[in-house]
PDB file of N, CA and C in Angstrom:
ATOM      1  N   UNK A   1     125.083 211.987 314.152  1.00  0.00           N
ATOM      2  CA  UNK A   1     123.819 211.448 314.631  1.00  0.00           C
ATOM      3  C   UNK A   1     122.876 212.623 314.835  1.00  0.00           C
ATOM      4  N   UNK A   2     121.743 212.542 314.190  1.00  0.00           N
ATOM      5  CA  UNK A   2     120.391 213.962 314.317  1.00  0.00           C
ATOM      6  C   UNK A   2     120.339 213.806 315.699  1.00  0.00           C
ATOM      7  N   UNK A   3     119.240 214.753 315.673  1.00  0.00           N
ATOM      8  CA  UNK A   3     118.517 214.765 317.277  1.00  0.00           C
ATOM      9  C   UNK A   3     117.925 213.648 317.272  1.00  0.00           C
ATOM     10  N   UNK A   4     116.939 213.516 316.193  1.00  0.00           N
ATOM     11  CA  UNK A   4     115.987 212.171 316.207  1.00  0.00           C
ATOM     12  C   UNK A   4     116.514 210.939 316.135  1.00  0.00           C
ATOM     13  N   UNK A   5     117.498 210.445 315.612  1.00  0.00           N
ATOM     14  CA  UNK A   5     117.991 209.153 316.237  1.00  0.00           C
ATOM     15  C   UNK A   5     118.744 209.084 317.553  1.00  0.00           C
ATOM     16  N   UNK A   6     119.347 210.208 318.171  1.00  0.00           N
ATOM     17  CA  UNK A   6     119.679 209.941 319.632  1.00  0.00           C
ATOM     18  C   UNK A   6     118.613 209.758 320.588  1.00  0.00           C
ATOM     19  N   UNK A   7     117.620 210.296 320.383  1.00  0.00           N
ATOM     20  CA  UNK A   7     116.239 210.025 321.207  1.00  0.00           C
ATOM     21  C   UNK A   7     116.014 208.865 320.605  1.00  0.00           C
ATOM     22  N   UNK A   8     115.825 208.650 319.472  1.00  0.00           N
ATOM     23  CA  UNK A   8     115.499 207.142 319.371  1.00  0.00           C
ATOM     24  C   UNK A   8     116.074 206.056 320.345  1.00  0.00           C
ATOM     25  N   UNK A   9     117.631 206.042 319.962  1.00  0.00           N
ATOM     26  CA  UNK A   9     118.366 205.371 320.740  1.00  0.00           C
ATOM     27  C   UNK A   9     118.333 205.450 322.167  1.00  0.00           C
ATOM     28  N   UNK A  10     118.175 206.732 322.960  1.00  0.00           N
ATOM     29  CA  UNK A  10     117.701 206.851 324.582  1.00  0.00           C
ATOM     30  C   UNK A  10     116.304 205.852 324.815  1.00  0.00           C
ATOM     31  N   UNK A  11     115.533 206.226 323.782  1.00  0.00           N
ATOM     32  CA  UNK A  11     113.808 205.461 324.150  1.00  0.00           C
ATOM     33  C   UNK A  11     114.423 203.863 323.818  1.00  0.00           C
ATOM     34  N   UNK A  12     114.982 203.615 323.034  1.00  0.00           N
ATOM     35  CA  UNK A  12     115.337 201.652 323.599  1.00  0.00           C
ATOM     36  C   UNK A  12     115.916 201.483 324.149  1.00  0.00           C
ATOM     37  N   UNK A  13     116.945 202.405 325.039  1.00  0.00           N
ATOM     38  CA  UNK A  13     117.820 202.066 325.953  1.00  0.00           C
ATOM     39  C   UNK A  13     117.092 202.251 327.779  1.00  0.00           C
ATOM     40  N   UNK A  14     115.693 203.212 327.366  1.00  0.00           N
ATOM     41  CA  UNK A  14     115.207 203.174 328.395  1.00  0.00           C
ATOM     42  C   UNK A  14     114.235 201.899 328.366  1.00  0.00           C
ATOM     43  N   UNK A  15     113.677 202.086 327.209  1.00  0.00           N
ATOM     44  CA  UNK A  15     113.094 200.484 327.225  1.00  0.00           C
ATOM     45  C   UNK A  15     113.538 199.221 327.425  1.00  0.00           C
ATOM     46  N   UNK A  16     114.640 198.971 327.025  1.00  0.00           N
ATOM     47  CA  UNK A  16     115.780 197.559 327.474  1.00  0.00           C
ATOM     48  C   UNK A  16     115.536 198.069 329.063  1.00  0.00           C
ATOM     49  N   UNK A  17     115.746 199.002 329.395  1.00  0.00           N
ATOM     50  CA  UNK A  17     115.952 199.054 331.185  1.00  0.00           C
ATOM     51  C   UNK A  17     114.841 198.580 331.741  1.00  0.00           C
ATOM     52  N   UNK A  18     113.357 199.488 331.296  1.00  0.00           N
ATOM     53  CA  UNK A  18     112.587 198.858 331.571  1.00  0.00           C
ATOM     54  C   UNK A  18     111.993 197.375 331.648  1.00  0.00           C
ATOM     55  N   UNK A  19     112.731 197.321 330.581  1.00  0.00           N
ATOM     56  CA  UNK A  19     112.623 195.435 330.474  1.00  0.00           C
ATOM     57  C   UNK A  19     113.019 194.396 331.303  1.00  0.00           C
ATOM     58  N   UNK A  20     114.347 194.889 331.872  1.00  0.00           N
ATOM     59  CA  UNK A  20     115.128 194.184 332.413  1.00  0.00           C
ATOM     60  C   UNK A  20     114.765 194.673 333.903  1.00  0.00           C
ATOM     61  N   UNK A  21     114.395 195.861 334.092  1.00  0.00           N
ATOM     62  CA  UNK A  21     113.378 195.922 335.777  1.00  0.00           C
ATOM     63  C   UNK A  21     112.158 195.662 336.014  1.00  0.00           C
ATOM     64  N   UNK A  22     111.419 195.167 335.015  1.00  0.00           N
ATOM     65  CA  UNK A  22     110.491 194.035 335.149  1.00  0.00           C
ATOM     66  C   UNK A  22     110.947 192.709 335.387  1.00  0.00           C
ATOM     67  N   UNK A  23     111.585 192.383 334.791  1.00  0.00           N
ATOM     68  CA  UNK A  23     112.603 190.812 334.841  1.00  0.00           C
ATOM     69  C   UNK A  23     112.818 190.433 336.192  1.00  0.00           C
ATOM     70  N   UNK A  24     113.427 191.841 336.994  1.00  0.00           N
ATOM     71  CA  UNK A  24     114.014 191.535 338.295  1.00  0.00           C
ATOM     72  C   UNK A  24     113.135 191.389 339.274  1.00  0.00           C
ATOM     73  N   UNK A  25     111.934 192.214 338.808  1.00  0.00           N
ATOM     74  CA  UNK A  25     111.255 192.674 340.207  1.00  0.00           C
ATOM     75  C   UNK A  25     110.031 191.026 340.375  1.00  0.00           C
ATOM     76  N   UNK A  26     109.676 191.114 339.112  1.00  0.00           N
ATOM     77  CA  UNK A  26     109.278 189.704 338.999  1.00  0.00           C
ATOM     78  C   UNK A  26     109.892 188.668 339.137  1.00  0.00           C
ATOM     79  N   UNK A  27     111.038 187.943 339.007  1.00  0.00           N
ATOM     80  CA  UNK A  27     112.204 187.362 340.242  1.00  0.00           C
ATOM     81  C   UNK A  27     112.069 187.129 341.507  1.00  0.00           C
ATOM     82  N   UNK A  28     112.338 188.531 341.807  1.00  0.00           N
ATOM     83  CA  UNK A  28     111.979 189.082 343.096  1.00  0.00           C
ATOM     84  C   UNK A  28     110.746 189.082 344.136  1.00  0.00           C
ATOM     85  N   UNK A  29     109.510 188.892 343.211  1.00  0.00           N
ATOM     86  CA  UNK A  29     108.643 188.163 343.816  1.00  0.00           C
ATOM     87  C   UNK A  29     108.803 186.879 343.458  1.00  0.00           C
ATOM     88  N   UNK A  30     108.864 186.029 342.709  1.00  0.00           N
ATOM     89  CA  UNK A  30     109.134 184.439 343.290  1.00  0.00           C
ATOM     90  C   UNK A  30     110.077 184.374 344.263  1.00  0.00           C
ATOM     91  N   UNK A  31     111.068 185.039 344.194  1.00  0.00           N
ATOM     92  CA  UNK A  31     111.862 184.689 345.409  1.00  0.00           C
ATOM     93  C   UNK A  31     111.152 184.880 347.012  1.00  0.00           C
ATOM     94  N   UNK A  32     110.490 186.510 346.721  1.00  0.00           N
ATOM     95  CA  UNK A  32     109.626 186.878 348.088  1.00  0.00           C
ATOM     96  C   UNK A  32     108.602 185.516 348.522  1.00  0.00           C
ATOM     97  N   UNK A  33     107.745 184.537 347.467  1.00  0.00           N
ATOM     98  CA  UNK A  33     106.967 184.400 347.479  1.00  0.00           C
ATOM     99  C   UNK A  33     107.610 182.629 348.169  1.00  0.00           C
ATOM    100  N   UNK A  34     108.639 182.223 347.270  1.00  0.00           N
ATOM    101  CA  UNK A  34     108.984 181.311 347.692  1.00  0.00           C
ATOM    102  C   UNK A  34     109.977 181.081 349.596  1.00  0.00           C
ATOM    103  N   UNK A  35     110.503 182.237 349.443  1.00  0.00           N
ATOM    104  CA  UNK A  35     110.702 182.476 350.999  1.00  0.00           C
ATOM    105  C   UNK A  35     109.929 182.625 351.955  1.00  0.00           C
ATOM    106  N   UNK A  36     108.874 183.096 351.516  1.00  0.00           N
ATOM    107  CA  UNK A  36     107.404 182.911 352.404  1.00  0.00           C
ATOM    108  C   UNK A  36     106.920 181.600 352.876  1.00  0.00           C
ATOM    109  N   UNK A  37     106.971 180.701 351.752  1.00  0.00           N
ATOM    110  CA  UNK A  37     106.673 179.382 351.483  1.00  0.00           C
ATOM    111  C   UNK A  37     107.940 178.477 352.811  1.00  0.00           C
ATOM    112  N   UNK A  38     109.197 178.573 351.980  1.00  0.00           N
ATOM    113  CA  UNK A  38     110.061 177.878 353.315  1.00  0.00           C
ATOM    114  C   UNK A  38     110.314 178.316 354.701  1.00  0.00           C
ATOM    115  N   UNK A  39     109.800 179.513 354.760  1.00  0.00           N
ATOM    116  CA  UNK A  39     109.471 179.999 356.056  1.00  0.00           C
ATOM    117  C   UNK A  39     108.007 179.257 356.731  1.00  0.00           C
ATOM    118  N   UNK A  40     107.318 179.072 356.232  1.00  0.00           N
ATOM    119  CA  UNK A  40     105.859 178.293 356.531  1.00  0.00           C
ATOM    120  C   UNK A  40     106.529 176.735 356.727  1.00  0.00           C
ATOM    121  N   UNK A  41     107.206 176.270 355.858  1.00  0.00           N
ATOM    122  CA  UNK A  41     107.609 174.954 356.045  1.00  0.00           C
ATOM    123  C   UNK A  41     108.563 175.002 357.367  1.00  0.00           C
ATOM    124  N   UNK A  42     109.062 175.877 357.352  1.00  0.00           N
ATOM    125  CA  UNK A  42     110.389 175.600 358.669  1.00  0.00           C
ATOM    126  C   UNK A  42     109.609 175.749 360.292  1.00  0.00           C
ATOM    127  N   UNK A  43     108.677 176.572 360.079  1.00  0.00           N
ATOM    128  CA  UNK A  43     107.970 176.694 361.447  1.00  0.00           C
ATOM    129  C   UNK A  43     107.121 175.129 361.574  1.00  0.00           C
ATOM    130  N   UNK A  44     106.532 174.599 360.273  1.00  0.00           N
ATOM    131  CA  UNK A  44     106.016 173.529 360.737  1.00  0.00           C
ATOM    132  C   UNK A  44     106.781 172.188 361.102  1.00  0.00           C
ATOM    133  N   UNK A  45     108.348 172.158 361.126  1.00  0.00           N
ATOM    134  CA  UNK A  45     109.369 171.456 360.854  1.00  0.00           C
ATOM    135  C   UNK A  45     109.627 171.721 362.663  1.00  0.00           C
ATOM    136  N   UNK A  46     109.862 173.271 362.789  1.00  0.00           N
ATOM    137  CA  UNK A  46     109.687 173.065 364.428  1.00  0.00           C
ATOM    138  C   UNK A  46     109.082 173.048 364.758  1.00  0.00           C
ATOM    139  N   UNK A  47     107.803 173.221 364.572  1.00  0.00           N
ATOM    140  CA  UNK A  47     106.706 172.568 365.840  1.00  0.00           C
ATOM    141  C   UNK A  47     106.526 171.273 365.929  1.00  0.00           C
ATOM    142  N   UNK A  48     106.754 170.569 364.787  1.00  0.00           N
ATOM    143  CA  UNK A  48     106.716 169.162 364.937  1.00  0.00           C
ATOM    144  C   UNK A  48     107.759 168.705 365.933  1.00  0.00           C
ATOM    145  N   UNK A  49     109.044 169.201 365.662  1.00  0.00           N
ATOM    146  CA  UNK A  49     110.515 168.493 366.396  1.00  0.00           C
ATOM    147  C   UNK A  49     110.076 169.127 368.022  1.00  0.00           C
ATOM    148  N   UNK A  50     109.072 169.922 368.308  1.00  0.00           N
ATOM    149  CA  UNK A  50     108.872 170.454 369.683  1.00  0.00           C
ATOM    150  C   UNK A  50     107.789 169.519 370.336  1.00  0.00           C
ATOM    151  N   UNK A  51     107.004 168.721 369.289  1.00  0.00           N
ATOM    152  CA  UNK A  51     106.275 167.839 369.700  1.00  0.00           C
ATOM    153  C   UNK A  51     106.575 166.218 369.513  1.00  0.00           C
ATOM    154  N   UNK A  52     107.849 166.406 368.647  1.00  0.00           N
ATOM    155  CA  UNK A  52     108.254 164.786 369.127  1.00  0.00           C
ATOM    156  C   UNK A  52     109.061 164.087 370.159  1.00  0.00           C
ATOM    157  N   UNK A  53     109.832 165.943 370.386  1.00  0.00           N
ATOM    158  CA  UNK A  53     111.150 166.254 371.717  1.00  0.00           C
ATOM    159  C   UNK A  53     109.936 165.862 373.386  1.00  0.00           C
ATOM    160  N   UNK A  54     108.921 166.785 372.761  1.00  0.00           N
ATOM    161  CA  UNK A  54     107.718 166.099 374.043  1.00  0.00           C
ATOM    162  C   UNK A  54     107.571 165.092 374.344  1.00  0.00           C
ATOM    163  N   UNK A  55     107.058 164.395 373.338  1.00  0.00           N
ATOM    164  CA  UNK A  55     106.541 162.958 372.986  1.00  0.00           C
ATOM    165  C   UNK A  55     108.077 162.166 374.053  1.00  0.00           C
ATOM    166  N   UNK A  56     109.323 162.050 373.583  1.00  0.00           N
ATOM    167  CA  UNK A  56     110.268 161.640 373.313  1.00  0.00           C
ATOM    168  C   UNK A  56     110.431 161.650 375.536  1.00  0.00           C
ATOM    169  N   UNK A  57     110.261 162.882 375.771  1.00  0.00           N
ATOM    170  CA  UNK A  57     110.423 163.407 377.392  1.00  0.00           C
ATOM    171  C   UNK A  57     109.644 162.719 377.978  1.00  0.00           C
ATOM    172  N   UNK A  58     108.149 162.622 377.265  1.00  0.00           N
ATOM    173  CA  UNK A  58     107.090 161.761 378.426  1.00  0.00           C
ATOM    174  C   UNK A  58     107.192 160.573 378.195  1.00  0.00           C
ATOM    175  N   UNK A  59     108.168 159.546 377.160  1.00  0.00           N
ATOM    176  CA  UNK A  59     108.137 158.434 376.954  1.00  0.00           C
ATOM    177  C   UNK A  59     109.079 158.189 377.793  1.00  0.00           C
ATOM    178  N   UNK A  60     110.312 158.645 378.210  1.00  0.00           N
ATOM    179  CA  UNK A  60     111.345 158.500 378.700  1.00  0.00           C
ATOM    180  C   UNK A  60     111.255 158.796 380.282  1.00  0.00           C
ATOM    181  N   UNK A  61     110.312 159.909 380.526  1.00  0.00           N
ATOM    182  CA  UNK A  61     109.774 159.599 382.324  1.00  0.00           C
ATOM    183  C   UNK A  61     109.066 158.531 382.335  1.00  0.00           C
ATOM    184  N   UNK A  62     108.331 157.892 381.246  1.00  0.00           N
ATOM    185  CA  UNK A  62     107.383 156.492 381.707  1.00  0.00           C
ATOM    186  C   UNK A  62     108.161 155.571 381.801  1.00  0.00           C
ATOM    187  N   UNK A  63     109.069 154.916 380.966  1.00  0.00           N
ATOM    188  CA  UNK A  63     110.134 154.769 381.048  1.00  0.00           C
ATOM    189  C   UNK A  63     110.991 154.052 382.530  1.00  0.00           C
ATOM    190  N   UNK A  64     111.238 155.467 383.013  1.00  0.00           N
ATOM    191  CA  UNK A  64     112.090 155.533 384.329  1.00  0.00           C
ATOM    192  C   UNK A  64     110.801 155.026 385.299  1.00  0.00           C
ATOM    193  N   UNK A  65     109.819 155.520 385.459  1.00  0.00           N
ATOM    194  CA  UNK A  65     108.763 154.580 385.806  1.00  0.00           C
ATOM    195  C   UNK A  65     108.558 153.310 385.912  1.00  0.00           C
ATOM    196  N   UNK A  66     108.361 152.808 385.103  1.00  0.00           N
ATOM    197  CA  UNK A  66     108.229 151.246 384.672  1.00  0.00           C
ATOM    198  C   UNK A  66     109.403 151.068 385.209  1.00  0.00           C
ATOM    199  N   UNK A  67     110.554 150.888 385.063  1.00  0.00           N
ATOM    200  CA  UNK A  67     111.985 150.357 385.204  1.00  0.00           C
ATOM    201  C   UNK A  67     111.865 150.751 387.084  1.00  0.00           C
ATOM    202  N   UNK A  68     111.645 151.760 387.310  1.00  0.00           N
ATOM    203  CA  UNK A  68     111.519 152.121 389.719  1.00  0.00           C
ATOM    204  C   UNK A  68     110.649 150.856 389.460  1.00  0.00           C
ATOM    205  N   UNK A  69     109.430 150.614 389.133  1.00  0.00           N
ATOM    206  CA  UNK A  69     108.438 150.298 389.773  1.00  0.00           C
ATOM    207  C   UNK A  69     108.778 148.597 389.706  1.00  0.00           C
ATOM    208  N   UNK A  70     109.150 147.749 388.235  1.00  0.00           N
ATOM    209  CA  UNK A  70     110.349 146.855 388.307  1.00  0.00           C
ATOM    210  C   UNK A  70     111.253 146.470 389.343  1.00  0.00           C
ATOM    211  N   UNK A  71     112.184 147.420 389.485  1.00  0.00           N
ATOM    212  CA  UNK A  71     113.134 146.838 390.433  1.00  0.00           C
ATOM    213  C   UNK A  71     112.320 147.005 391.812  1.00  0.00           C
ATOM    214  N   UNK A  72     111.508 147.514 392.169  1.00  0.00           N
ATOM    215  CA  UNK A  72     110.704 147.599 393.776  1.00  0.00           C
ATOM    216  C   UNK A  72     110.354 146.118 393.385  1.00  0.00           C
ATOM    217  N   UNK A  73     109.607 145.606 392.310  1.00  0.00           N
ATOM    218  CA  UNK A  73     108.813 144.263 392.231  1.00  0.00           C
ATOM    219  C   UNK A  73     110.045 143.486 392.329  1.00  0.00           C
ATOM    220  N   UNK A  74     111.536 143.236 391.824  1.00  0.00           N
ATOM    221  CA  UNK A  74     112.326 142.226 392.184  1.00  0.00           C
ATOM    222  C   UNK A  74     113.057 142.444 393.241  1.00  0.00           C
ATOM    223  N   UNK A  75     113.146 143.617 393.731  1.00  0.00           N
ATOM    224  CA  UNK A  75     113.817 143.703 395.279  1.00  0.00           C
ATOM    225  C   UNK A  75     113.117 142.811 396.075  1.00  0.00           C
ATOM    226  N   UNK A  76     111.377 143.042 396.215  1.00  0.00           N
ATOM    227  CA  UNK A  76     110.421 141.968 397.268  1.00  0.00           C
ATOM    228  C   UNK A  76     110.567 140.991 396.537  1.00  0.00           C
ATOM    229  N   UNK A  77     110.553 140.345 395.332  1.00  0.00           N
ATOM    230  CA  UNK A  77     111.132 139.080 395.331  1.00  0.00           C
ATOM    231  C   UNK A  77     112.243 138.636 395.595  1.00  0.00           C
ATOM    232  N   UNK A  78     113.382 139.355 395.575  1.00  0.00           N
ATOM    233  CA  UNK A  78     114.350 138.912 396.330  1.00  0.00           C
ATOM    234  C   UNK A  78     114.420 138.688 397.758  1.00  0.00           C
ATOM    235  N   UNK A  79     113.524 139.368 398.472  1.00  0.00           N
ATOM    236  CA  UNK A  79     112.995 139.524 399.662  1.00  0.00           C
ATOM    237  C   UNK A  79     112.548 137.913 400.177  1.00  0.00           C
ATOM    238  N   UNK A  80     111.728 137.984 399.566  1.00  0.00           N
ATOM    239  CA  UNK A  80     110.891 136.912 399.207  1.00  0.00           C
ATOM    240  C   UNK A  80     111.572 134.974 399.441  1.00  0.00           C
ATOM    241  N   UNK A  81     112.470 135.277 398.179  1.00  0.00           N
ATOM    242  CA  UNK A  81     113.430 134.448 398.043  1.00  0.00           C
ATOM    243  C   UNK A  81     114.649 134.036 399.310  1.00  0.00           C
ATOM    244  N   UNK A  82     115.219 135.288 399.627  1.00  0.00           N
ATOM    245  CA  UNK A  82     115.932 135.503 400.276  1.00  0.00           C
ATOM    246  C   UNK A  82     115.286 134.624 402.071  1.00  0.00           C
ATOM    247  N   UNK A  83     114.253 134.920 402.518  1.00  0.00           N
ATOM    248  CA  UNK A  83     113.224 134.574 403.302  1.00  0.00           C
ATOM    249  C   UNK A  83     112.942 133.433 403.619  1.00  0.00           C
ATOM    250  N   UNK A  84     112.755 132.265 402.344  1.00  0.00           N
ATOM    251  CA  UNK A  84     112.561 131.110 401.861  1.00  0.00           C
ATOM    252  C   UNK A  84     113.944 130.199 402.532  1.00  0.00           C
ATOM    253  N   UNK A  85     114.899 130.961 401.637  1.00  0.00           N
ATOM    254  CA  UNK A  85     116.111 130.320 401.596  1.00  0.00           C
ATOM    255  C   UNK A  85     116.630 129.955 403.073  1.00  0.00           C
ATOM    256  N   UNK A  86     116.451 130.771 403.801  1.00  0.00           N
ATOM    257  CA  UNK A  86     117.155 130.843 405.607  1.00  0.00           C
ATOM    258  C   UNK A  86     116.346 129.724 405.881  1.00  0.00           C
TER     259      UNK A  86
END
């Protein structure tokens, strides 16, 4: 093999490299780019579940509310009843 075809052969073997570290790095940004992306989706995934867990807390003290304020209203009717009955 001359000189001039081993350099030949080095310059496409650096070129295949080059080729193939373009390949990656460009990859590599869709991947960067798309991890960016499900990272944006996952924060909006918890803030939502932090505002339905809210939602979910103040429905459930109203809730316990309604249901005290209920049994106070049938206790005095039992009261009531109870009163009648004697």
């Amino acid at each position: 093999m001359s000189a001039s075809q081993g350099g030949h052969v080095v310059a496409e073997l650096f070129a295949e490299l080059e080729q193939k570290l373009e390949s990656i790095l460009g990859q590599m940004e869709g991947l960067k780019r798309a991890n960016a992306e499900l990272q944006a989706a996952l924060a909006a995934r918890e803030q939502a579940l932090k505002e339905a867990q809210a939602t979910l807390e103040k429905l459930t003290r109203e809730r316990d509310q309604v249901r005290e304020r209920v049994d106070k209203i049938l206790n005095r009717l039992k009261i009531l009843d109870l009163g009648e009955s004697a």
